[in-house]
PDB file of N, CA and C in Angstrom:
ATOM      1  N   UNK A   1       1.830  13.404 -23.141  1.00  0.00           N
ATOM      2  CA  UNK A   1       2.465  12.149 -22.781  1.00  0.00           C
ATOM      3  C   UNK A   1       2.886  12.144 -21.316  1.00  0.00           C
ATOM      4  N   UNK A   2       3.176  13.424 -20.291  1.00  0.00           N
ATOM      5  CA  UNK A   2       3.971  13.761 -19.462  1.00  0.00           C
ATOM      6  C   UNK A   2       2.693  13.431 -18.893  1.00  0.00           C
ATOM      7  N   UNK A   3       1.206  14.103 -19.026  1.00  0.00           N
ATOM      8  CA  UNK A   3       0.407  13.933 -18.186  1.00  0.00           C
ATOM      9  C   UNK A   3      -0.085  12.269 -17.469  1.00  0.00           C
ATOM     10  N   UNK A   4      -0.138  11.472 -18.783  1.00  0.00           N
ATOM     11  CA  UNK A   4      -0.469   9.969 -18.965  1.00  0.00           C
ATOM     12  C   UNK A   4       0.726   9.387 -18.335  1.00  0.00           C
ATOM     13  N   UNK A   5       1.446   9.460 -18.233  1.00  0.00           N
ATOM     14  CA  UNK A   5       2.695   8.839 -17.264  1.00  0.00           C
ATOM     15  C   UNK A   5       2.360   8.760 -15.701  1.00  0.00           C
ATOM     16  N   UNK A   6       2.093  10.531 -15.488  1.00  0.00           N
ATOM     17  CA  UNK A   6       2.050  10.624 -14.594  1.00  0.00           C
ATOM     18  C   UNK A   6       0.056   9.997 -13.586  1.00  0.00           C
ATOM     19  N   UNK A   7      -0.552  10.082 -15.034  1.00  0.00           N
ATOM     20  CA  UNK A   7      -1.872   9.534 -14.723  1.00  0.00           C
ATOM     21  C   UNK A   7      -1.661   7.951 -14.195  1.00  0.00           C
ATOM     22  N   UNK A   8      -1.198   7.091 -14.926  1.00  0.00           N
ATOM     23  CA  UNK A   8      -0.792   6.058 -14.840  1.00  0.00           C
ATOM     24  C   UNK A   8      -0.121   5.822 -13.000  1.00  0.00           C
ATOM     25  N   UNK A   9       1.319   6.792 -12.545  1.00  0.00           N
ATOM     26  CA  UNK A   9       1.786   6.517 -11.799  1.00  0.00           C
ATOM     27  C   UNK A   9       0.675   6.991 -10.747  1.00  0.00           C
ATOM     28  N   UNK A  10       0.040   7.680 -10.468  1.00  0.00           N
ATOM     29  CA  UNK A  10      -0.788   7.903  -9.723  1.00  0.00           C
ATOM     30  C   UNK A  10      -1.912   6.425  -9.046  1.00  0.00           C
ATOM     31  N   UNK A  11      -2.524   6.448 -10.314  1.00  0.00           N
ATOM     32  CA  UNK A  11      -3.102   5.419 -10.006  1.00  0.00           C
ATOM     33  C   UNK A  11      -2.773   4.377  -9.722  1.00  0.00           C
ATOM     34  N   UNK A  12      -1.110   3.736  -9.849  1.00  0.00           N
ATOM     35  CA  UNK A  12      -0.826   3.070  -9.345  1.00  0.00           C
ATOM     36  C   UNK A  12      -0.704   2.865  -7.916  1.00  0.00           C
ATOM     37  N   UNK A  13      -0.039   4.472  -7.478  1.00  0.00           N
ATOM     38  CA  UNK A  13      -0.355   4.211  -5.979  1.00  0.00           C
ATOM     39  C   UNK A  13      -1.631   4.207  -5.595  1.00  0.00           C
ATOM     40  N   UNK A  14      -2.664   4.461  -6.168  1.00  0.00           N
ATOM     41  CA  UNK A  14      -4.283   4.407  -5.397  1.00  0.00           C
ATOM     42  C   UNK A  14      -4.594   2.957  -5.204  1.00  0.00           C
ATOM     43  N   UNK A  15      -3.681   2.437  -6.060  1.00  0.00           N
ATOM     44  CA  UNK A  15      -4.047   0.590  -6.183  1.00  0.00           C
ATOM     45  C   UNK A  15      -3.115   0.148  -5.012  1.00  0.00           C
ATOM     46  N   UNK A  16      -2.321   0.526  -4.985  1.00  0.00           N
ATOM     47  CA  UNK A  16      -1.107  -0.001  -3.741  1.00  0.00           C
ATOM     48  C   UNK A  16      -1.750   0.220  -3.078  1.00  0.00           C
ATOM     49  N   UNK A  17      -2.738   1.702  -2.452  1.00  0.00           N
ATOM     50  CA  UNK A  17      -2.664   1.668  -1.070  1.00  0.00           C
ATOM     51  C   UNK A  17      -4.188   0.973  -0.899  1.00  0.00           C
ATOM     52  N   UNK A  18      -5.218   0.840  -2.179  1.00  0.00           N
ATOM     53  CA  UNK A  18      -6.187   0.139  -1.546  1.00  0.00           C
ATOM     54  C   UNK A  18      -5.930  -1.298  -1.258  1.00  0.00           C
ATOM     55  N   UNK A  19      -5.089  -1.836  -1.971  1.00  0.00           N
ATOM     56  CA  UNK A  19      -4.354  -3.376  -1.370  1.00  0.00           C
ATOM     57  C   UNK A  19      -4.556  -3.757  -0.099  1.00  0.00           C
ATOM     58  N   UNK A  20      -3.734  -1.914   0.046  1.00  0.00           N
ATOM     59  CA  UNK A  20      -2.730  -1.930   1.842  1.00  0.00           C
ATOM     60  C   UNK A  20      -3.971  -2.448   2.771  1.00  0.00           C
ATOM     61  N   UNK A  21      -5.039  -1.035   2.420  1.00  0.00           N
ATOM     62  CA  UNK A  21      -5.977  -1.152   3.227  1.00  0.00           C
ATOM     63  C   UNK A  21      -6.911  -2.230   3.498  1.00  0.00           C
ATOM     64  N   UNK A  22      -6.754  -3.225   2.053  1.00  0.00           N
ATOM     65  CA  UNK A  22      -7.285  -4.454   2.021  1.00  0.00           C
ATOM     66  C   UNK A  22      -7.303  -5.458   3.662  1.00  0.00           C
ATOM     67  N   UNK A  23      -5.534  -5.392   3.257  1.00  0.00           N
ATOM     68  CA  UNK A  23      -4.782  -6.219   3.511  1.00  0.00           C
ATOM     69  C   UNK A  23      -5.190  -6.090   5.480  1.00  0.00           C
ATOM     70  N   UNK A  24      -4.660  -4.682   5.496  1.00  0.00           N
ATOM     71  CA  UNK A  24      -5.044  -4.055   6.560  1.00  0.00           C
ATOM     72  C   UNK A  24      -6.169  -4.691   7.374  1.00  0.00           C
ATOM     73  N   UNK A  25      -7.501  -4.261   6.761  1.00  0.00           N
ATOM     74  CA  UNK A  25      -8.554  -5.045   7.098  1.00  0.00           C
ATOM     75  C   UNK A  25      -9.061  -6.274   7.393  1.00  0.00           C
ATOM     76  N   UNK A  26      -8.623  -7.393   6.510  1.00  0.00           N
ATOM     77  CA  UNK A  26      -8.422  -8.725   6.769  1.00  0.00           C
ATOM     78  C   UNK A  26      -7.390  -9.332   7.666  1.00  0.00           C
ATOM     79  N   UNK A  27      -6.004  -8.488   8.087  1.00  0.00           N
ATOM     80  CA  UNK A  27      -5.364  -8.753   9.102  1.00  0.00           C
ATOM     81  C   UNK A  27      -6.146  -8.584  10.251  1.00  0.00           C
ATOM     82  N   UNK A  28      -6.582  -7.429  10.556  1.00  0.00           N
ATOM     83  CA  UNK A  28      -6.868  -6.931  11.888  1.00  0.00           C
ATOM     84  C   UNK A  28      -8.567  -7.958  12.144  1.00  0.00           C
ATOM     85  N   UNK A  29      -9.452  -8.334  10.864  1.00  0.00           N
ATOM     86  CA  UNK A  29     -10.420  -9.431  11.023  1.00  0.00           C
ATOM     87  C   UNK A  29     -10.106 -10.615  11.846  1.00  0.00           C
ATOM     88  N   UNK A  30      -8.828 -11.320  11.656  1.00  0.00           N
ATOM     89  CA  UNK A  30      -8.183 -12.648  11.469  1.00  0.00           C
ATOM     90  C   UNK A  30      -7.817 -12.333  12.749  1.00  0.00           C
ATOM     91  N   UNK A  31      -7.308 -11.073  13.522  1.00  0.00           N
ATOM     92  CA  UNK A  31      -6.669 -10.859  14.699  1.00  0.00           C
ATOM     93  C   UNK A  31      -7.624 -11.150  15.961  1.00  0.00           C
ATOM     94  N   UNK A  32      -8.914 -10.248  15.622  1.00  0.00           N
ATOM     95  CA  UNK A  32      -9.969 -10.295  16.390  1.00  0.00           C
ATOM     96  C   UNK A  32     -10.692 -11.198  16.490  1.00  0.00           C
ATOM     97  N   UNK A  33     -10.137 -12.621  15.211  1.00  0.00           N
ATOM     98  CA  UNK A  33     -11.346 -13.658  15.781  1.00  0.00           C
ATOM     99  C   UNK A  33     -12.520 -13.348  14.775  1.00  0.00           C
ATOM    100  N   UNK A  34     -12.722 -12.833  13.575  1.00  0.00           N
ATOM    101  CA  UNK A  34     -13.814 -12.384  13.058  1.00  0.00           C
ATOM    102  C   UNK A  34     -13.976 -12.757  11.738  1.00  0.00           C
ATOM    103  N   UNK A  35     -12.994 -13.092  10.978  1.00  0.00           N
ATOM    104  CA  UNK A  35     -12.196 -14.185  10.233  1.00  0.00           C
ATOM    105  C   UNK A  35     -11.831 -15.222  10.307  1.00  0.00           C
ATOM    106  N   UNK A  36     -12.180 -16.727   9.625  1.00  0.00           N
ATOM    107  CA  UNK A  36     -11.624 -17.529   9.940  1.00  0.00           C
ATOM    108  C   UNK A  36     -10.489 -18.168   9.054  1.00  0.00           C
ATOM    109  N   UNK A  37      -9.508 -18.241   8.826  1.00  0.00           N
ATOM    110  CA  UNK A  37      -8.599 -18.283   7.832  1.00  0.00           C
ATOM    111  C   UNK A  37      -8.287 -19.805   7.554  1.00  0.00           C
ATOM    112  N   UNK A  38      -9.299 -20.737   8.014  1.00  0.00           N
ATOM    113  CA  UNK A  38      -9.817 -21.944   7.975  1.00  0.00           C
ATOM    114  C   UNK A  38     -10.264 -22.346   7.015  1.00  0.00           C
ATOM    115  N   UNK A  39     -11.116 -21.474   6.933  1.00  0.00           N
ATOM    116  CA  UNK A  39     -12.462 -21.269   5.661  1.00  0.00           C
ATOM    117  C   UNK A  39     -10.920 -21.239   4.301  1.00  0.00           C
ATOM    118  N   UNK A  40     -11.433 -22.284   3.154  1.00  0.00           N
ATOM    119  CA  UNK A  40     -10.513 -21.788   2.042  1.00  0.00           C
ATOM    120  C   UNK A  40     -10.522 -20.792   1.273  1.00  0.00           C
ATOM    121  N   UNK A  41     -11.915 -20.062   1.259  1.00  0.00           N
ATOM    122  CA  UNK A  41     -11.982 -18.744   0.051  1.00  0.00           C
ATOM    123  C   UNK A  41     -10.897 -17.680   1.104  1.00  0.00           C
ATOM    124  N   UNK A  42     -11.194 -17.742   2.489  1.00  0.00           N
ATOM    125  CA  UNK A  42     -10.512 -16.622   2.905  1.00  0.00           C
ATOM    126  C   UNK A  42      -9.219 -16.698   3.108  1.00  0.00           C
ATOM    127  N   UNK A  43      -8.630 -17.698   3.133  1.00  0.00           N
ATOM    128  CA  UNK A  43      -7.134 -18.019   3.068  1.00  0.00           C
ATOM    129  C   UNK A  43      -6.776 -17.980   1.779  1.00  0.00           C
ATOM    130  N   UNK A  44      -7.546 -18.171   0.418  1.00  0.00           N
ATOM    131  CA  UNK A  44      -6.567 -17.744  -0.508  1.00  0.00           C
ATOM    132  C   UNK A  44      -7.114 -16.492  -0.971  1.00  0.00           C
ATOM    133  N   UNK A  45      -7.831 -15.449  -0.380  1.00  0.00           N
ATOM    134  CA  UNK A  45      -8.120 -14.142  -0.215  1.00  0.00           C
ATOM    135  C   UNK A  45      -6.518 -13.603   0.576  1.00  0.00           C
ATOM    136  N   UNK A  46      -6.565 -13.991   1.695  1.00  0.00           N
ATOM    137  CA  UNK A  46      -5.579 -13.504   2.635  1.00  0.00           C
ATOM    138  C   UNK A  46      -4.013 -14.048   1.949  1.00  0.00           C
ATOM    139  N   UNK A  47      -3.655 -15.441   0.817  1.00  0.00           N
ATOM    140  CA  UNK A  47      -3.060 -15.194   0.728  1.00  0.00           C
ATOM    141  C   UNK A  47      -2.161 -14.417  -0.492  1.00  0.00           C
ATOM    142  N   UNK A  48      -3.126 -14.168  -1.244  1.00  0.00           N
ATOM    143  CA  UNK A  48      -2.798 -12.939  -2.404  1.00  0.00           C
ATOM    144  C   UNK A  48      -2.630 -12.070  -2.209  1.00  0.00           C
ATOM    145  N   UNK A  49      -2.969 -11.455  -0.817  1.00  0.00           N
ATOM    146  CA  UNK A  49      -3.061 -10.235  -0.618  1.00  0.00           C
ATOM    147  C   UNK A  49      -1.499  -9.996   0.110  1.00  0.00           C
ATOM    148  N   UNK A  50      -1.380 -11.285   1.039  1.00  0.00           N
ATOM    149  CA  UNK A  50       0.059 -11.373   1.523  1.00  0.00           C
ATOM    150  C   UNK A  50       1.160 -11.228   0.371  1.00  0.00           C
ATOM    151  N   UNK A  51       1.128 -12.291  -0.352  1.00  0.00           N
ATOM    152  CA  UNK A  51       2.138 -12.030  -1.803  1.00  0.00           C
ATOM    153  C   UNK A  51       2.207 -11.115  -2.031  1.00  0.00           C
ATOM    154  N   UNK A  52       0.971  -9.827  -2.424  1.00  0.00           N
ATOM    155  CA  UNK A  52       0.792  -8.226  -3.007  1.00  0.00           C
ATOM    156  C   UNK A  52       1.726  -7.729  -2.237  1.00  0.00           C
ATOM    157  N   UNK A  53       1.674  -7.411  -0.974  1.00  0.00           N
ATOM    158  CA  UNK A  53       2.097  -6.562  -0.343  1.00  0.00           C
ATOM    159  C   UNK A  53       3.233  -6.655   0.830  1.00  0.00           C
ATOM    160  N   UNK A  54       3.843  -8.432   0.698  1.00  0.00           N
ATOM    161  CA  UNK A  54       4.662  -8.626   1.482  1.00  0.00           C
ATOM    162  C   UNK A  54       6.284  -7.391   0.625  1.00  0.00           C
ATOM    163  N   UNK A  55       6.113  -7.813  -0.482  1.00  0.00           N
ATOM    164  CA  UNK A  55       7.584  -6.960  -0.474  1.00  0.00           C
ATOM    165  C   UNK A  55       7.470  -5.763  -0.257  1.00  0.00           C
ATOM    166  N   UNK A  56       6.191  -4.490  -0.724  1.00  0.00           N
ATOM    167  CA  UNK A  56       5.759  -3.279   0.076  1.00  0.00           C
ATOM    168  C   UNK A  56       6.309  -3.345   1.871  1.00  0.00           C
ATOM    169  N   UNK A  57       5.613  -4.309   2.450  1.00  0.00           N
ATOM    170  CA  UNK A  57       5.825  -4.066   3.669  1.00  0.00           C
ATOM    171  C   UNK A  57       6.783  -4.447   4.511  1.00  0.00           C
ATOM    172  N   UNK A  58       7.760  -5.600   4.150  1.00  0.00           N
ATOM    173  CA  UNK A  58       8.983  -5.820   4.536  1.00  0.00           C
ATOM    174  C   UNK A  58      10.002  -5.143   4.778  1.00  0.00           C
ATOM    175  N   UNK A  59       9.838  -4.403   4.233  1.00  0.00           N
ATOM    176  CA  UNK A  59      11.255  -3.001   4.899  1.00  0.00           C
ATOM    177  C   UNK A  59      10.568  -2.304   5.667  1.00  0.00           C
ATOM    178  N   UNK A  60       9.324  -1.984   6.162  1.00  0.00           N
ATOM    179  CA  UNK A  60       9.177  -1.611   7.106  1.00  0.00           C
ATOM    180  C   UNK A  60       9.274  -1.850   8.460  1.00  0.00           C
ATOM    181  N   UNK A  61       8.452  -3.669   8.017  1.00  0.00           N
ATOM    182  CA  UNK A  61       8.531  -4.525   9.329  1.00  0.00           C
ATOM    183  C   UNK A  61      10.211  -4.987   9.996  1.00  0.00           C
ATOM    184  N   UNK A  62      11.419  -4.807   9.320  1.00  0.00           N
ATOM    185  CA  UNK A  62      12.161  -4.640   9.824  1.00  0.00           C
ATOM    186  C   UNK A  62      13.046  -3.931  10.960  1.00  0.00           C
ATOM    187  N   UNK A  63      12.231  -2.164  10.577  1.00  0.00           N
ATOM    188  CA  UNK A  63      12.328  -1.266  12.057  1.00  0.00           C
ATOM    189  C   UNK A  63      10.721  -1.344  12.752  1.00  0.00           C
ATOM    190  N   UNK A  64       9.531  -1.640  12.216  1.00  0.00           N
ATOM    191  CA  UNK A  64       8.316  -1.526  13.369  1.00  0.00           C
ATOM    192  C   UNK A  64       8.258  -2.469  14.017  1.00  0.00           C
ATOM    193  N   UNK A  65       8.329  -2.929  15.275  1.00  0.00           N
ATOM    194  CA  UNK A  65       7.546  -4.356  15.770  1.00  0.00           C
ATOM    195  C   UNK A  65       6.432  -4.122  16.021  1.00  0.00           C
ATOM    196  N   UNK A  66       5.806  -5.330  16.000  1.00  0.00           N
ATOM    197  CA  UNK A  66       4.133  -5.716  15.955  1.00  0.00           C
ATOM    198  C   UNK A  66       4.112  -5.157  17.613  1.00  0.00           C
ATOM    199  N   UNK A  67       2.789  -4.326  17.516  1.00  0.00           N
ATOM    200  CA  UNK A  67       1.654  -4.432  18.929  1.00  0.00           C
ATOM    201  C   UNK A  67       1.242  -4.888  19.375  1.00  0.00           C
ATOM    202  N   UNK A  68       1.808  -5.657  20.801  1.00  0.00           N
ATOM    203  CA  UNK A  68       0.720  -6.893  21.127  1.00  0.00           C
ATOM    204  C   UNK A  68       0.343  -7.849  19.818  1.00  0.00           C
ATOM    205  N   UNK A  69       0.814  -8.232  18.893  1.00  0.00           N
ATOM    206  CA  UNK A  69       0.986  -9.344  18.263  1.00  0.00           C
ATOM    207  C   UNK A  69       0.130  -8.689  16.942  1.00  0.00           C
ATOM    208  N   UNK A  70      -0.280  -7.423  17.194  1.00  0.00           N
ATOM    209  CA  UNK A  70      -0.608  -6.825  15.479  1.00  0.00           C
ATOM    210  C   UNK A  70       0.155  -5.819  14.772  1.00  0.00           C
ATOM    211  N   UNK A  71       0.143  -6.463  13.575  1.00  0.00           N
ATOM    212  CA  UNK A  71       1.023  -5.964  12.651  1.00  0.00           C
ATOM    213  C   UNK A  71       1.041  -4.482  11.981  1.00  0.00           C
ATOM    214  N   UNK A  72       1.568  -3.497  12.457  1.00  0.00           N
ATOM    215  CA  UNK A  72       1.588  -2.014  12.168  1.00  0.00           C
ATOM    216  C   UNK A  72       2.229  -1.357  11.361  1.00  0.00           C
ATOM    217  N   UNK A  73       3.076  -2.062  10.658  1.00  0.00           N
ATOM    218  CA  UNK A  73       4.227  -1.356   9.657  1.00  0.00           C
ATOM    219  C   UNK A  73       3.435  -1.133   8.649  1.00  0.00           C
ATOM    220  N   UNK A  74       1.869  -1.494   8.038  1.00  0.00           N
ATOM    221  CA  UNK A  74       1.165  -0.870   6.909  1.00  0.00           C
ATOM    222  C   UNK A  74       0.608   0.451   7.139  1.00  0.00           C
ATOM    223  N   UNK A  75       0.878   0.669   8.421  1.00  0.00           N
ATOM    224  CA  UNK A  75       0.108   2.372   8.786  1.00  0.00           C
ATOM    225  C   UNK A  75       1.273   3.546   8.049  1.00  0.00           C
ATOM    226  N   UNK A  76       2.566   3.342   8.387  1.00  0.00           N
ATOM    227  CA  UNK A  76       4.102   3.907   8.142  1.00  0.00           C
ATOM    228  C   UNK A  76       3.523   3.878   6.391  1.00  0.00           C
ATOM    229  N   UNK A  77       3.314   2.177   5.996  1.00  0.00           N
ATOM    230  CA  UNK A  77       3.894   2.409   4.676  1.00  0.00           C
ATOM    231  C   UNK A  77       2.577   3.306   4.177  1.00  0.00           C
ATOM    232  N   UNK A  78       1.572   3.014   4.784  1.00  0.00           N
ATOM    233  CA  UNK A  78       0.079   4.057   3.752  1.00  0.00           C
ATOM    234  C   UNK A  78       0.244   5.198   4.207  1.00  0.00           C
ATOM    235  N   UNK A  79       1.374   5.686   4.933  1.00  0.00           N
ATOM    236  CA  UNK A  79       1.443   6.935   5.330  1.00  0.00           C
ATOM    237  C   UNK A  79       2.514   7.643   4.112  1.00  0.00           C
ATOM    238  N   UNK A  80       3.655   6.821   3.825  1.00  0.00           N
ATOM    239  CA  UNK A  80       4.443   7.366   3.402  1.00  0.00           C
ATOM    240  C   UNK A  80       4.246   7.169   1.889  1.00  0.00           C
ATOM    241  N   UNK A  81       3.546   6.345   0.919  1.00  0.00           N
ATOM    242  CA  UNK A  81       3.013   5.872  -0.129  1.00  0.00           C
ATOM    243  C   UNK A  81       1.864   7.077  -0.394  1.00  0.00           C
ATOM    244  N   UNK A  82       1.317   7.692   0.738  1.00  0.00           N
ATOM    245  CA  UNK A  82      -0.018   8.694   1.010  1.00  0.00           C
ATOM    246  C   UNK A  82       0.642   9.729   0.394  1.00  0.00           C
ATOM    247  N   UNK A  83       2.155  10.150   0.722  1.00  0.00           N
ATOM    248  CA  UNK A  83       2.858  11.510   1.095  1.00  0.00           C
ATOM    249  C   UNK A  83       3.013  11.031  -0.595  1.00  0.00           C
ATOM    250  N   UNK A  84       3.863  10.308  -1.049  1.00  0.00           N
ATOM    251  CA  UNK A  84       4.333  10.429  -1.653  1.00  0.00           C
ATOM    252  C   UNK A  84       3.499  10.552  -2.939  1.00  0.00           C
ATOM    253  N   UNK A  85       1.964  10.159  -3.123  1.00  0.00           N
ATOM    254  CA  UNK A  85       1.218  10.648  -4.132  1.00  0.00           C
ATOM    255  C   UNK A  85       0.737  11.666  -3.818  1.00  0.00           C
ATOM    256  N   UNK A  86       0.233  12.160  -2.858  1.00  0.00           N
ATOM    257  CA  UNK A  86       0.054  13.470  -2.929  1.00  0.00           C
ATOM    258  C   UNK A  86       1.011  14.822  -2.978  1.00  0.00           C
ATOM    259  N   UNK A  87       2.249  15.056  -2.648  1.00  0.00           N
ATOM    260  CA  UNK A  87       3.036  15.579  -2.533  1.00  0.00           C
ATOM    261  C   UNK A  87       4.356  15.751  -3.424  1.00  0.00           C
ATOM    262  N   UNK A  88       4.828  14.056  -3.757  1.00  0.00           N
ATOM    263  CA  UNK A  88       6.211  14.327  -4.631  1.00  0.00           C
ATOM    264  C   UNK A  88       5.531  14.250  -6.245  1.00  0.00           C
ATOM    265  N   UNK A  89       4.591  13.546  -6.129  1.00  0.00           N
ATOM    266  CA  UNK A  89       4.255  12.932  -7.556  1.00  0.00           C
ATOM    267  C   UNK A  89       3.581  14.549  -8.562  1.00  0.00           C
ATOM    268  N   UNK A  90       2.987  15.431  -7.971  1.00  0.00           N
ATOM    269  CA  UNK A  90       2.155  16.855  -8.628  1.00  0.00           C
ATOM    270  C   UNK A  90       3.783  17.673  -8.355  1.00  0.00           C
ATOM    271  N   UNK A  91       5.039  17.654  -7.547  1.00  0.00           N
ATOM    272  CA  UNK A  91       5.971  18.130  -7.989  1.00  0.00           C
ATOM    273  C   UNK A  91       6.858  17.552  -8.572  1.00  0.00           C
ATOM    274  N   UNK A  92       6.887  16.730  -8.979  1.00  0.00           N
ATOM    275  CA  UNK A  92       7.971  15.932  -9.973  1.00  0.00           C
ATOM    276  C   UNK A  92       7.335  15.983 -11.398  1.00  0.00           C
ATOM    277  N   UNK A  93       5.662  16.424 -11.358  1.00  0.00           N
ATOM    278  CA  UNK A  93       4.500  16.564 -12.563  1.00  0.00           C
ATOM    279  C   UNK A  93       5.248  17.858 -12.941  1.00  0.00           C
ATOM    280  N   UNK A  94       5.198  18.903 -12.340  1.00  0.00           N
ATOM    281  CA  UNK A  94       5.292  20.072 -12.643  1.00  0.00           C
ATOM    282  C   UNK A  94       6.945  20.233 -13.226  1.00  0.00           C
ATOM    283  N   UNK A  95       7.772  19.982 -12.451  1.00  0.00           N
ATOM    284  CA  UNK A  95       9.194  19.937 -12.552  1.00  0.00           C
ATOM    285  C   UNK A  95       9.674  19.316 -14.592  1.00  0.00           C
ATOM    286  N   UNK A  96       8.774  18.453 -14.401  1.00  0.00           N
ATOM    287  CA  UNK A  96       8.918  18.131 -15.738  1.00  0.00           C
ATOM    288  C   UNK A  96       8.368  18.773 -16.890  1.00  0.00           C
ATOM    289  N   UNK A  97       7.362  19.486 -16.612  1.00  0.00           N
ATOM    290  CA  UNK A  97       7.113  20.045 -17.615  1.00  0.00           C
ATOM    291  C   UNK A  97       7.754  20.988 -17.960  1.00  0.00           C
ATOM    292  N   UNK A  98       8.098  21.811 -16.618  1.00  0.00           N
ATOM    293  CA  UNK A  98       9.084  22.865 -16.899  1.00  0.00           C
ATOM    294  C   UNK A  98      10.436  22.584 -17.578  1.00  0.00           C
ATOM    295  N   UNK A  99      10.920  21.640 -17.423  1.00  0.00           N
ATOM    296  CA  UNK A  99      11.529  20.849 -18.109  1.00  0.00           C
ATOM    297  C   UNK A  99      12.126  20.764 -19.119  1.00  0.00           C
ATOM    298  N   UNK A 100      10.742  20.253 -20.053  1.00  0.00           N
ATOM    299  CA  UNK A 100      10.191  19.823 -21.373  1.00  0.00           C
ATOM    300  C   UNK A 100      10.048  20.898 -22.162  1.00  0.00           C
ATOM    301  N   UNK A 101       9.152  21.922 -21.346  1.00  0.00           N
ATOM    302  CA  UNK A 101       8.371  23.238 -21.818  1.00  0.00           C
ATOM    303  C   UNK A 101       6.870  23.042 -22.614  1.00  0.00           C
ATOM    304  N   UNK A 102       6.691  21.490 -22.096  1.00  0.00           N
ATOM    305  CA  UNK A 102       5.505  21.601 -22.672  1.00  0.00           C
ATOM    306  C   UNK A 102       4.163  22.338 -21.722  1.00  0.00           C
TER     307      UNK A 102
END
């Protein structure tokens, strides 16, 4: 059961951060002019993806300001969302079992 929890939470962050990177991608499109957010499929592409990940990235964008007018606080959060599945999530796995004793 301990494993499937933790299977579950995992993959959740793999889904968060491919969002991020979504999101990521279609920002920095739209920045360069390569995107037109005119077009309606890509504006309600761009804006689901905003909804997804505005509350993810809002506490970041509070201490990062934008670069020259692009938005960088998703690098911080896929950095720290990165750490945190690879790193806390296989010791908080282990911690529990020891735990449990299963």
């Amino acid at each position: 059961m301990v494993g499937f929890i933790f299977d579950v939470l995992n993959g959740l962050f793999s889904a968060i951060l491919f969002v991020l990177f979504a999101y990521m991608i279609l920002s920095w499109l739209v920045f360069f002019n390569v995107v037109n957010l005119r077009n309606p499929t890509m504006a309600r592409i761009a804006d689901v993806l905003d909804r997804i990940t505005a509350p993810i990235l809002e506490p970041f964008r509070r201490f990062i300001p934008s670069v020259g007018g692009l938005d960088i606080s998703f690098l911080i959060a896929v950095l720290i969302i990165g750490a945190i599945q690879r790193q806390l999530l296989p010791i908080a796995e282990r911690n529990l079992y020891a735990l449990i004793g299963s």
